[in-house]
PDB file of N, CA and C in Angstrom:
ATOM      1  N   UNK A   1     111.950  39.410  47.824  1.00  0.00           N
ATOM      2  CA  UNK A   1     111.898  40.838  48.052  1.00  0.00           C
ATOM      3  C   UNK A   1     113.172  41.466  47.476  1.00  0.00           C
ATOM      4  N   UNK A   2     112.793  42.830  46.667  1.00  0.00           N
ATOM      5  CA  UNK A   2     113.807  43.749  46.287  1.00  0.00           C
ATOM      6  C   UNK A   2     115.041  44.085  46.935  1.00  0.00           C
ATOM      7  N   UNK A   3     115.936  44.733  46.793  1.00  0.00           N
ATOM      8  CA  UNK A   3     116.903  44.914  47.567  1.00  0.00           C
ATOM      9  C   UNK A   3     117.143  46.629  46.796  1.00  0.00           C
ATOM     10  N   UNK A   4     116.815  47.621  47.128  1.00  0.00           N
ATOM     11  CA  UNK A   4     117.464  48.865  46.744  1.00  0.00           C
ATOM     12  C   UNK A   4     118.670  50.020  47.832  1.00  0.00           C
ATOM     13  N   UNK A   5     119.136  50.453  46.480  1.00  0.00           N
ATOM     14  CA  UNK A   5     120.605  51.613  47.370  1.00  0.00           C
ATOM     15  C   UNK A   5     120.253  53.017  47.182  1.00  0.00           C
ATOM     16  N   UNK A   6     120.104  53.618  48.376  1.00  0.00           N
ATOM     17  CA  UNK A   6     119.876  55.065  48.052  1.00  0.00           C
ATOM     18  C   UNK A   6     121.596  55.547  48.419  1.00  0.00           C
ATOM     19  N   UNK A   7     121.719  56.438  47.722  1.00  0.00           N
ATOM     20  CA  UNK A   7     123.277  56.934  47.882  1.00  0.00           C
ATOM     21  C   UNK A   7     122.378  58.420  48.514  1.00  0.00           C
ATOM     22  N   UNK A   8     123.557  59.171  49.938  1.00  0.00           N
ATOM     23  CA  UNK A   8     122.861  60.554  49.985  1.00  0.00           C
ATOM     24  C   UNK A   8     124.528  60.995  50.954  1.00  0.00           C
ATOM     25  N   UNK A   9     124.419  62.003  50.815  1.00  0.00           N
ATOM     26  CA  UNK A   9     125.225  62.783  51.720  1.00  0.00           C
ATOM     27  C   UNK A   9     125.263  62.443  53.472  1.00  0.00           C
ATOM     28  N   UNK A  10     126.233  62.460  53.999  1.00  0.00           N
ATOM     29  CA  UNK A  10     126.415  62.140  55.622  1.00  0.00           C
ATOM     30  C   UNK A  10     125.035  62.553  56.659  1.00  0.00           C
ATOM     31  N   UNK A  11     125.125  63.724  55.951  1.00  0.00           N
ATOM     32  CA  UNK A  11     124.168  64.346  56.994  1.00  0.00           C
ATOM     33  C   UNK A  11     122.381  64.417  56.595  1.00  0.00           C
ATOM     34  N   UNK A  12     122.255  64.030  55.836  1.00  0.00           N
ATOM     35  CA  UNK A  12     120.981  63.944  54.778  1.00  0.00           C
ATOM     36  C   UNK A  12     120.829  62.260  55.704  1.00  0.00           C
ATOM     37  N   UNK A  13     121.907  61.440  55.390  1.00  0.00           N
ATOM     38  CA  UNK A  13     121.906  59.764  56.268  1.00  0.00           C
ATOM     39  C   UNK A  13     121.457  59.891  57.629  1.00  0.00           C
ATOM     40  N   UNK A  14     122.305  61.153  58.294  1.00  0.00           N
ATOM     41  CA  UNK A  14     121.524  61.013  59.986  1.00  0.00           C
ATOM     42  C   UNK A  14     120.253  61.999  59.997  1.00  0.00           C
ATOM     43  N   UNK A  15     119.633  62.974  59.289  1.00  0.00           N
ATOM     44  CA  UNK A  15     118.445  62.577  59.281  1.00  0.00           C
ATOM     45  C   UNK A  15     117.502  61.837  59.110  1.00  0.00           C
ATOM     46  N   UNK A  16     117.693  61.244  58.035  1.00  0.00           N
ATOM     47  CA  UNK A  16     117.075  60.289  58.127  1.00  0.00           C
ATOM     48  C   UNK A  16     116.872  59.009  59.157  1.00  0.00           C
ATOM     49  N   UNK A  17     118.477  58.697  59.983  1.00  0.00           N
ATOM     50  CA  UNK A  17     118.438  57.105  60.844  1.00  0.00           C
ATOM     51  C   UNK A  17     117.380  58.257  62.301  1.00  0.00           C
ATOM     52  N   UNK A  18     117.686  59.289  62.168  1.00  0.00           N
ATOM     53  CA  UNK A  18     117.039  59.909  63.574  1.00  0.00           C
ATOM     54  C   UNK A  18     115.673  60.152  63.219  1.00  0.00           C
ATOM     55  N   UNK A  19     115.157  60.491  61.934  1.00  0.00           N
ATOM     56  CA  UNK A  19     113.600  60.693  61.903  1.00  0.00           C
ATOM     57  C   UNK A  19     113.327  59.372  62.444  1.00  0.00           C
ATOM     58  N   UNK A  20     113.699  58.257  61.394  1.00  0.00           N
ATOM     59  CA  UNK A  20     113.147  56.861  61.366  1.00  0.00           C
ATOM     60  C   UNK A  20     113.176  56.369  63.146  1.00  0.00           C
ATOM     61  N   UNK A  21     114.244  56.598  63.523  1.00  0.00           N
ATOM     62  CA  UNK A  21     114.384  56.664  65.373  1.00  0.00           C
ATOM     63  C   UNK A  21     113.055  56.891  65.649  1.00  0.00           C
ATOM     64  N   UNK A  22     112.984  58.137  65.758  1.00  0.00           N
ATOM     65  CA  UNK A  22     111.948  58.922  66.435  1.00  0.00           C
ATOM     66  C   UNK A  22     110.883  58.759  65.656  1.00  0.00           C
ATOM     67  N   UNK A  23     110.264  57.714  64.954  1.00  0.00           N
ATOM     68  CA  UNK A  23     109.290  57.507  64.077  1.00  0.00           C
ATOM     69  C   UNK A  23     109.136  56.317  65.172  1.00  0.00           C
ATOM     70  N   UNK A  24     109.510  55.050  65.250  1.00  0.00           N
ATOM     71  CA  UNK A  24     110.123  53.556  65.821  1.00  0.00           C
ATOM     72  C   UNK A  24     110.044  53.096  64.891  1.00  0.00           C
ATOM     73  N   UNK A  25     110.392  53.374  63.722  1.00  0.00           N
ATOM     74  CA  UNK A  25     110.586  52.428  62.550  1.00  0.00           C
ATOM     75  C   UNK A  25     111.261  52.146  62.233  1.00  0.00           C
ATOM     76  N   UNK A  26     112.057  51.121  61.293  1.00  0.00           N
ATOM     77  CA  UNK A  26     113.212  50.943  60.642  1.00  0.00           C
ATOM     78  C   UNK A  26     113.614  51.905  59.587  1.00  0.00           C
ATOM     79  N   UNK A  27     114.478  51.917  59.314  1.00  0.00           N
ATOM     80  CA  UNK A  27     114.965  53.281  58.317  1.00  0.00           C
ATOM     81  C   UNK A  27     114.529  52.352  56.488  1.00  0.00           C
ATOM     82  N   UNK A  28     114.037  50.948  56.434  1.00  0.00           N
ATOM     83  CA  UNK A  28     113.725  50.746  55.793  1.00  0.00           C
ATOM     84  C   UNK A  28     111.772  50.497  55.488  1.00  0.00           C
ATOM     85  N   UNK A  29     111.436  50.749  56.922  1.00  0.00           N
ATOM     86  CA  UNK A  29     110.004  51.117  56.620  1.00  0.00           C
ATOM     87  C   UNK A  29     109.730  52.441  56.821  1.00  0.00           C
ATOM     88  N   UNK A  30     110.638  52.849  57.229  1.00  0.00           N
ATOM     89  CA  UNK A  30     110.456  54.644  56.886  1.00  0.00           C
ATOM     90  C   UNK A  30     110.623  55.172  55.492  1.00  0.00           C
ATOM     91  N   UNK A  31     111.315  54.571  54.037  1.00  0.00           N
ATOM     92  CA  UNK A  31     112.023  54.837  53.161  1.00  0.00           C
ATOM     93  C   UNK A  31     110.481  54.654  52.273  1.00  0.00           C
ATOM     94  N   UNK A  32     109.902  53.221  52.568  1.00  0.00           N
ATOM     95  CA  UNK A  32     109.514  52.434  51.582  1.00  0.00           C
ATOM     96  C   UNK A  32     108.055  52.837  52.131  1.00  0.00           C
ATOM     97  N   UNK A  33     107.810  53.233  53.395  1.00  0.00           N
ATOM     98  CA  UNK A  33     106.428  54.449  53.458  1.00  0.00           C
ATOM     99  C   UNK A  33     106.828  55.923  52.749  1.00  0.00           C
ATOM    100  N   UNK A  34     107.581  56.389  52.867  1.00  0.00           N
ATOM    101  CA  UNK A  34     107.587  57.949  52.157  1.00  0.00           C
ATOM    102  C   UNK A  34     107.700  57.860  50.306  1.00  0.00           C
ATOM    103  N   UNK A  35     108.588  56.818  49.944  1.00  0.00           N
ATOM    104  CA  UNK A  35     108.448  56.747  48.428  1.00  0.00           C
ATOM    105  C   UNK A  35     106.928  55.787  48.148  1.00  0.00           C
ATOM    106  N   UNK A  36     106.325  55.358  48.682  1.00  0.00           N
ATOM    107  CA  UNK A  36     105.238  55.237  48.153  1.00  0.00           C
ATOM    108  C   UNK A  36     104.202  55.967  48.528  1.00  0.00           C
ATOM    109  N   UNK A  37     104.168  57.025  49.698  1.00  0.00           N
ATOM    110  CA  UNK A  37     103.408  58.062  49.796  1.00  0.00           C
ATOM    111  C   UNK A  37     103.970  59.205  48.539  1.00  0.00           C
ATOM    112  N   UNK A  38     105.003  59.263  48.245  1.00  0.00           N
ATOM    113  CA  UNK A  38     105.395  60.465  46.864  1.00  0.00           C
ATOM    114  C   UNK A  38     104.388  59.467  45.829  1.00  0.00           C
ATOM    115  N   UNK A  39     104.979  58.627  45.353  1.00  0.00           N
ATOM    116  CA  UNK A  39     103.739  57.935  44.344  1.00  0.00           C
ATOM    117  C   UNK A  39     102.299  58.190  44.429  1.00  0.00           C
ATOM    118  N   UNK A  40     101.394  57.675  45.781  1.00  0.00           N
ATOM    119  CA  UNK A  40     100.273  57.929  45.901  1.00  0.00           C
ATOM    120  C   UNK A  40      99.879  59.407  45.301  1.00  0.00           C
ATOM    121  N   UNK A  41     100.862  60.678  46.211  1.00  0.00           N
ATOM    122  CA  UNK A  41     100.539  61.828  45.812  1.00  0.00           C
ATOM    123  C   UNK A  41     100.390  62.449  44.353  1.00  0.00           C
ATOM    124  N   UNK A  42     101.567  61.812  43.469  1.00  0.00           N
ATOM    125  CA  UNK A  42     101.579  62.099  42.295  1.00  0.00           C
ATOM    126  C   UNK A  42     100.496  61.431  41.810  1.00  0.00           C
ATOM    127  N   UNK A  43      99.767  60.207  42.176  1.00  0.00           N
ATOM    128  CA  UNK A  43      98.237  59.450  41.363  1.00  0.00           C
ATOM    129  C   UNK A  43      97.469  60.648  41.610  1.00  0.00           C
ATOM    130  N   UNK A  44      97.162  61.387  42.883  1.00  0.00           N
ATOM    131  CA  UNK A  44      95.893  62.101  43.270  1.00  0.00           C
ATOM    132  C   UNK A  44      96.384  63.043  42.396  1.00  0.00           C
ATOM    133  N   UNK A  45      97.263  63.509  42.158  1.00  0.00           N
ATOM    134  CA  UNK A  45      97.751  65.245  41.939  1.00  0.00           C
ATOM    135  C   UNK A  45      96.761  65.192  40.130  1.00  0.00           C
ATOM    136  N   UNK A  46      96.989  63.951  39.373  1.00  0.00           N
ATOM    137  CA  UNK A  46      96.821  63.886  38.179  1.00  0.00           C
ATOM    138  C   UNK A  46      95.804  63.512  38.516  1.00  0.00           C
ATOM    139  N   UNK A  47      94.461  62.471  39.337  1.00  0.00           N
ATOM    140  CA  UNK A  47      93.436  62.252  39.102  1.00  0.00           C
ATOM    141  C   UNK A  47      92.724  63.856  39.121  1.00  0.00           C
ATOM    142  N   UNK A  48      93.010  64.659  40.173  1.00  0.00           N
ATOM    143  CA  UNK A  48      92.788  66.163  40.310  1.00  0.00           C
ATOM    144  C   UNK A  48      92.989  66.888  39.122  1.00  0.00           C
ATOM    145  N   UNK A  49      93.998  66.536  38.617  1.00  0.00           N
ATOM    146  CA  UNK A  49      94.069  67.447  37.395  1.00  0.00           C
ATOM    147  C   UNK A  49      93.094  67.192  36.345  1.00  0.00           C
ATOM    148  N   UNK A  50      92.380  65.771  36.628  1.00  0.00           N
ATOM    149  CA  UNK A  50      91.775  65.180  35.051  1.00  0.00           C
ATOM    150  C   UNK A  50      90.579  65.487  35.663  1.00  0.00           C
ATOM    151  N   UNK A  51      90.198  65.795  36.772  1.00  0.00           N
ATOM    152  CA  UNK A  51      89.028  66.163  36.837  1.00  0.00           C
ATOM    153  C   UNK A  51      88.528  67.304  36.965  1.00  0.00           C
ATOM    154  N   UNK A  52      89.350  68.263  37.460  1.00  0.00           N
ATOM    155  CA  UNK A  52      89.433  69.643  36.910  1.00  0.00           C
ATOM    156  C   UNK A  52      89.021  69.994  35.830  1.00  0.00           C
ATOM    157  N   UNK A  53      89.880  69.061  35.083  1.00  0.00           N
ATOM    158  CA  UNK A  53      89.448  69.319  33.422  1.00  0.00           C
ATOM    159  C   UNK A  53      88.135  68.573  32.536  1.00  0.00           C
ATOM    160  N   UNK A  54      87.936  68.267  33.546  1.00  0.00           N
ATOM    161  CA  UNK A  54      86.705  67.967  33.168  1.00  0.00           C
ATOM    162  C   UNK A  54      85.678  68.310  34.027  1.00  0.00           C
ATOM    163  N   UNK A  55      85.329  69.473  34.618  1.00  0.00           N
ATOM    164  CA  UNK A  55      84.969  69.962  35.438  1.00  0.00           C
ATOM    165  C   UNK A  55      84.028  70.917  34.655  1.00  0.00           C
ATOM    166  N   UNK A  56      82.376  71.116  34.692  1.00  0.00           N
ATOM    167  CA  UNK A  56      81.524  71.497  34.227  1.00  0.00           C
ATOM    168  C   UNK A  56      81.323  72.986  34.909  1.00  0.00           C
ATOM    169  N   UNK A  57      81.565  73.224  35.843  1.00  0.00           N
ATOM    170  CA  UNK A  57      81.160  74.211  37.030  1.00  0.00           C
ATOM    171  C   UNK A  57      80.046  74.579  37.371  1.00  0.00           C
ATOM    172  N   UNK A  58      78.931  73.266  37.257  1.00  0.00           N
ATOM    173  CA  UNK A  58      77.699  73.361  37.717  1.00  0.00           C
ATOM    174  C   UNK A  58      78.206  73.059  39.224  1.00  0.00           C
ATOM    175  N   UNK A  59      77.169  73.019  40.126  1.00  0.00           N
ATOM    176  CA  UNK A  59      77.255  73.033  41.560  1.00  0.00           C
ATOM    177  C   UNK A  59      76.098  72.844  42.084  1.00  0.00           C
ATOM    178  N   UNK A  60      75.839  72.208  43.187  1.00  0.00           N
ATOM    179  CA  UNK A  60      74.674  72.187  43.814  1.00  0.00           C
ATOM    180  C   UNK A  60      74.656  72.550  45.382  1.00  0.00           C
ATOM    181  N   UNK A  61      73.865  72.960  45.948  1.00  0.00           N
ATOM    182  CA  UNK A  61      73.050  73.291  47.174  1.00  0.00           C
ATOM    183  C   UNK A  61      73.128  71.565  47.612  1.00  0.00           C
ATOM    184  N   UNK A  62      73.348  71.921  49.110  1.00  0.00           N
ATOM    185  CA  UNK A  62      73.102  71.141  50.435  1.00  0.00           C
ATOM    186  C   UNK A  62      71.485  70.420  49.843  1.00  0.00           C
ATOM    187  N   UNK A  63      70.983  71.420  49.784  1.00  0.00           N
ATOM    188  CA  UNK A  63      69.314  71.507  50.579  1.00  0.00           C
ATOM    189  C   UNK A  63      69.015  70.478  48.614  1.00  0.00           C
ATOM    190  N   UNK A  64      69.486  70.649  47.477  1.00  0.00           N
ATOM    191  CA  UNK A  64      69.273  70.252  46.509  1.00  0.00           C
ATOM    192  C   UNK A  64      69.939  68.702  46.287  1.00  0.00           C
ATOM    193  N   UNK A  65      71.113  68.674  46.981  1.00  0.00           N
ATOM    194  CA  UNK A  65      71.521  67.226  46.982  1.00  0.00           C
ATOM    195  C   UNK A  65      70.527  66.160  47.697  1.00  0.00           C
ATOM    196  N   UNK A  66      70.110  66.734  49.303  1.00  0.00           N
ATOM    197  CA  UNK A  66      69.215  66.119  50.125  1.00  0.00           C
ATOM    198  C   UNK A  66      67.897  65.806  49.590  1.00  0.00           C
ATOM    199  N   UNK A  67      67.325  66.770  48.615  1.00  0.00           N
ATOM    200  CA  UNK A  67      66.304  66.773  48.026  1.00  0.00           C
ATOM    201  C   UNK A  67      66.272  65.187  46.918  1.00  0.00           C
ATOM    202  N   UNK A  68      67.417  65.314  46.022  1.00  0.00           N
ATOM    203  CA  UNK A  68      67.300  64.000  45.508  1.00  0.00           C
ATOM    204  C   UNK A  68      67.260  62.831  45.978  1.00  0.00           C
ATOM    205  N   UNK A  69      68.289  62.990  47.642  1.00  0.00           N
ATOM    206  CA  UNK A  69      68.555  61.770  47.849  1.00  0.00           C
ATOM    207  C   UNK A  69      66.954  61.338  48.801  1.00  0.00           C
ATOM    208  N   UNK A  70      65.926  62.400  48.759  1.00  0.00           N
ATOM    209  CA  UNK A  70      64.785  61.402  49.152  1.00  0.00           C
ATOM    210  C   UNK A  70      64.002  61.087  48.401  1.00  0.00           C
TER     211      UNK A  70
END
């Protein structure tokens, strides 16, 4: 397993040891859940974007989806 250093300011540090507190987590599964929730977000943000763009703006009805699916 990795070993990483975040450098941050004093007080930026005790938010963080007090979220992670008041989370019951370690301040290293608090770190290594939020930077890979920023990652996840940035995958969706761009799958969203690529499908946007490819986005026809046809649409369908409730009553027209149900219809196919019998």
């Amino acid at each position: 397993m990795s070993t990483m250093t975040i450098r941050m300011n004093e007080q930026d540090a005790e938010l963080v040891r007090k979220f992670a507190h008041f989370e019951g987590v370690t301040i290293s599964d608090f770190a290594r859940a939020a930077i890979l929730e920023k990652i996840e977000d940035s995958y969706d943000l761009q799958e969203l974007r690529e499908a946007v763009a490819q986005d026809s703006g046809e649409r369908f009805s409730i009553d027209e989806i149900l219809d196919e699916l019998d």
